[in-house]
N, C-alpha and C. Protein backbone atom coordinates (compact mmCIF):
# COMPACT_ATOMS: atom_id res chain seq x y z
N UNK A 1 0.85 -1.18 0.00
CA UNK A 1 0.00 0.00 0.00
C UNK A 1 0.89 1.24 0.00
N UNK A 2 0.21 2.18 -0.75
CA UNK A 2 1.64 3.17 -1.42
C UNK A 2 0.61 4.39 -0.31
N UNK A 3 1.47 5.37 0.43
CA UNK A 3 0.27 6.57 0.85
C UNK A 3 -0.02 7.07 -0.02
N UNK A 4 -1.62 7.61 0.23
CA UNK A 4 -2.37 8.62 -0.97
C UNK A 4 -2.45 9.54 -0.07
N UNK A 5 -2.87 9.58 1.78
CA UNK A 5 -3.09 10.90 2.29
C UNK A 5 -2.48 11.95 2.34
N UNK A 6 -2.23 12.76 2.33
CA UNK A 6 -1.49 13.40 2.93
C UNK A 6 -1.93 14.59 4.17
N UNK A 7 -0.69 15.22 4.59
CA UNK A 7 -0.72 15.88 6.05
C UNK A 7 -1.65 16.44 7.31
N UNK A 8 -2.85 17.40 5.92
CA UNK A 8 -3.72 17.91 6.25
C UNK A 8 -4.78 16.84 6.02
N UNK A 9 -4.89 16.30 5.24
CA UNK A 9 -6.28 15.06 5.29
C UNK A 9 -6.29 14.42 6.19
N UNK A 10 -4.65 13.77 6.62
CA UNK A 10 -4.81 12.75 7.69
C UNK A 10 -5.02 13.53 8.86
N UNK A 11 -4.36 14.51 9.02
CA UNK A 11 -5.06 15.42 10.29
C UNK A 11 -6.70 15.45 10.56
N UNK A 12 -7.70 16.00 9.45
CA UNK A 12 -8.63 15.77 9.52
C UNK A 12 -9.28 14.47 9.94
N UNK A 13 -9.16 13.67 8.64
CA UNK A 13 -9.97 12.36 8.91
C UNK A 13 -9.55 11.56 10.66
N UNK A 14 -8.34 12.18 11.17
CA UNK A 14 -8.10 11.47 12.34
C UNK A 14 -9.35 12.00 13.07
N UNK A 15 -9.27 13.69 13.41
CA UNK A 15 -10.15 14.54 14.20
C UNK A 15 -11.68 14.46 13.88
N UNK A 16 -12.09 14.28 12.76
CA UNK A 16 -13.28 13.53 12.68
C UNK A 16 -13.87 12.15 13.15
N UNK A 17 -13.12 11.02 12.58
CA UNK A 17 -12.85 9.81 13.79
C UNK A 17 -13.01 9.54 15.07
N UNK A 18 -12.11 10.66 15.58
CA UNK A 18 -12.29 10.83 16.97
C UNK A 18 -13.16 11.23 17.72
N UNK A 19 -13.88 12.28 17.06
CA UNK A 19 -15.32 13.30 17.35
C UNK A 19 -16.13 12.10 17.26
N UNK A 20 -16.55 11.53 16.18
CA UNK A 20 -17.53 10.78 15.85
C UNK A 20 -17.41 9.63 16.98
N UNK A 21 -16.83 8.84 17.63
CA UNK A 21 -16.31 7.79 17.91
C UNK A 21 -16.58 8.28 19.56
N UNK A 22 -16.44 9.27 19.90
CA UNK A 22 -16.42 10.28 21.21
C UNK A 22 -18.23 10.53 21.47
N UNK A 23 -18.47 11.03 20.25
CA UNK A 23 -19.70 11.60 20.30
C UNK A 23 -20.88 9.79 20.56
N UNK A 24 -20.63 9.31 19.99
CA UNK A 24 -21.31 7.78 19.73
C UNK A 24 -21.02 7.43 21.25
N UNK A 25 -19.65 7.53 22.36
CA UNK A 25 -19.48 6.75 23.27
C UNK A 25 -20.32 7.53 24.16
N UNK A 26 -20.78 9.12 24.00
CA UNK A 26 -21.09 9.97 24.73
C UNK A 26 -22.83 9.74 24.84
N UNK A 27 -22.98 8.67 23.83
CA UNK A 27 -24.68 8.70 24.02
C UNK A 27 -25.29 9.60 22.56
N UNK A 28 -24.62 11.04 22.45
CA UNK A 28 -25.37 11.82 21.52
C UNK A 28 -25.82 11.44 19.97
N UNK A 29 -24.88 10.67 19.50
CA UNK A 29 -25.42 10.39 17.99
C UNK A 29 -25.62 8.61 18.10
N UNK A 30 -25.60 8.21 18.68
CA UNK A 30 -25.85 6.51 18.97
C UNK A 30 -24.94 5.73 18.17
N UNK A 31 -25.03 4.78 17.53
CA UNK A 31 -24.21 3.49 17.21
C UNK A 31 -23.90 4.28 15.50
N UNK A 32 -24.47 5.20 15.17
CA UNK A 32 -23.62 5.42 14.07
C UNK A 32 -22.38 5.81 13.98
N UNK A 33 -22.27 6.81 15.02
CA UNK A 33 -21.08 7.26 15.33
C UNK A 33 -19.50 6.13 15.43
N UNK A 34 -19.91 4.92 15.23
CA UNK A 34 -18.86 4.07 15.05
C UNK A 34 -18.34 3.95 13.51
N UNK A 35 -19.17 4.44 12.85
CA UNK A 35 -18.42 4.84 11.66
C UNK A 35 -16.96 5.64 11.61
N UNK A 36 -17.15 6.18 12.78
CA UNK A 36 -15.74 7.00 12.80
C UNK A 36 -14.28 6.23 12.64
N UNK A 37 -14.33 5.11 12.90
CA UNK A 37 -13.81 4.25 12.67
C UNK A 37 -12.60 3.99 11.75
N UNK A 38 -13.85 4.71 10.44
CA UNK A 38 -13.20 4.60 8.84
C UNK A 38 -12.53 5.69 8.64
N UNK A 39 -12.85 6.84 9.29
CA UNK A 39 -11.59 8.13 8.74
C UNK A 39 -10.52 8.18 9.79
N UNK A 40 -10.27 6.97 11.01
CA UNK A 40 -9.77 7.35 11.55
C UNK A 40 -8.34 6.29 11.34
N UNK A 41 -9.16 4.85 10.60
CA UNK A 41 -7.90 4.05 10.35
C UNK A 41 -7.14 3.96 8.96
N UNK A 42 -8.18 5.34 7.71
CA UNK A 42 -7.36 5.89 6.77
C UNK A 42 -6.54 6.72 6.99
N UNK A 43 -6.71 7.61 8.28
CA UNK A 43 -5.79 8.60 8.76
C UNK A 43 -4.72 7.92 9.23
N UNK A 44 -4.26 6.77 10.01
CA UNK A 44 -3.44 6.30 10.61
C UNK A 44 -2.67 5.88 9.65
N UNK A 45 -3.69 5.04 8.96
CA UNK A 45 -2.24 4.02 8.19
C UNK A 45 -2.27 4.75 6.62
N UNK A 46 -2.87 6.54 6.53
CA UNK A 46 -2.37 7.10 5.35
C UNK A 46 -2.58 6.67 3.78
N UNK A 47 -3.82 5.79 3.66
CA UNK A 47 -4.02 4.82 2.83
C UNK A 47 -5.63 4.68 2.29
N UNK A 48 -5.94 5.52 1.80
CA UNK A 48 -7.56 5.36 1.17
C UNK A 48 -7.69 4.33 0.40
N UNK A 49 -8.66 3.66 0.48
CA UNK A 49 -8.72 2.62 -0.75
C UNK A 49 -9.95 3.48 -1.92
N UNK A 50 -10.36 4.41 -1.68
CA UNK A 50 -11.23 4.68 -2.77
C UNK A 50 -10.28 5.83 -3.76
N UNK A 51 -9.12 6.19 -2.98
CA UNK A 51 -8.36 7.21 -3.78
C UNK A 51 -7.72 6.51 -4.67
N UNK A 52 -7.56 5.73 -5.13
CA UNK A 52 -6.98 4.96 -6.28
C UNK A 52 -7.59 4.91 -7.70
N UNK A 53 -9.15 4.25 -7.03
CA UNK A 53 -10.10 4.46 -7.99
C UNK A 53 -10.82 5.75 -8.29
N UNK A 54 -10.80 6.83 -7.53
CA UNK A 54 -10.95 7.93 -8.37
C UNK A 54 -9.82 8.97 -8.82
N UNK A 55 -8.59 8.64 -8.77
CA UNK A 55 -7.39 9.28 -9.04
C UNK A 55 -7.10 9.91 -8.17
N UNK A 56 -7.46 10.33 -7.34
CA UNK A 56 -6.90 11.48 -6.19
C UNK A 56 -5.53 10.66 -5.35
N UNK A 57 -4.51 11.79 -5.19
CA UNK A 57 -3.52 11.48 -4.10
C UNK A 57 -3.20 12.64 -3.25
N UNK A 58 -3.18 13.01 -2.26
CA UNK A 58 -3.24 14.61 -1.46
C UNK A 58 -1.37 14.40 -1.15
N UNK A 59 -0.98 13.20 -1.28
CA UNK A 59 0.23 12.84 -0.35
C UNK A 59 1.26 13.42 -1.13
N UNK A 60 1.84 14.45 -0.51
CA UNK A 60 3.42 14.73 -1.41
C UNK A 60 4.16 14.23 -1.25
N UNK A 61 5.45 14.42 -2.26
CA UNK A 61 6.95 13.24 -2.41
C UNK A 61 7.30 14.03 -2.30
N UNK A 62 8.53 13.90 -2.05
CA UNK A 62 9.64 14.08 -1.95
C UNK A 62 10.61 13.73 -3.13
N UNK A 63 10.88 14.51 -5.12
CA UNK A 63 11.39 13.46 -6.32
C UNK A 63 12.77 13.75 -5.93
């Protein structure tokens, strides 16, 4: 798996994750909130699987 995120996405999708995942344990949005799940373990391991198939990569190199 090659990274597609990059810096500022994975920042986000972590902080969303976390909200969502917080908010769900907190009672307020109920069992959906475990969705957070998904932006939080593309944020970690930097790796979208849908960015492939629509061309997007946010992640800069270093040529």
């Amino acid at each position: 798996m090659k990274a597609n995120v990059g810096t500022l996405d994975r920042s986000l999708r972590i902080a969303v994750g976390l909200i969502l995942i917080a908010l769900s344990l907190g009672g307020v949005i109920g069992l959906w909130g475990w969705i957070g799940l998904l932006p939080l373990a593309t944020g970690i391991f930097r790796f979208c699987p849908a960015y492939p198939l629509l061309g997007i990569d946010t992640c800069k190199r270093k040529s």
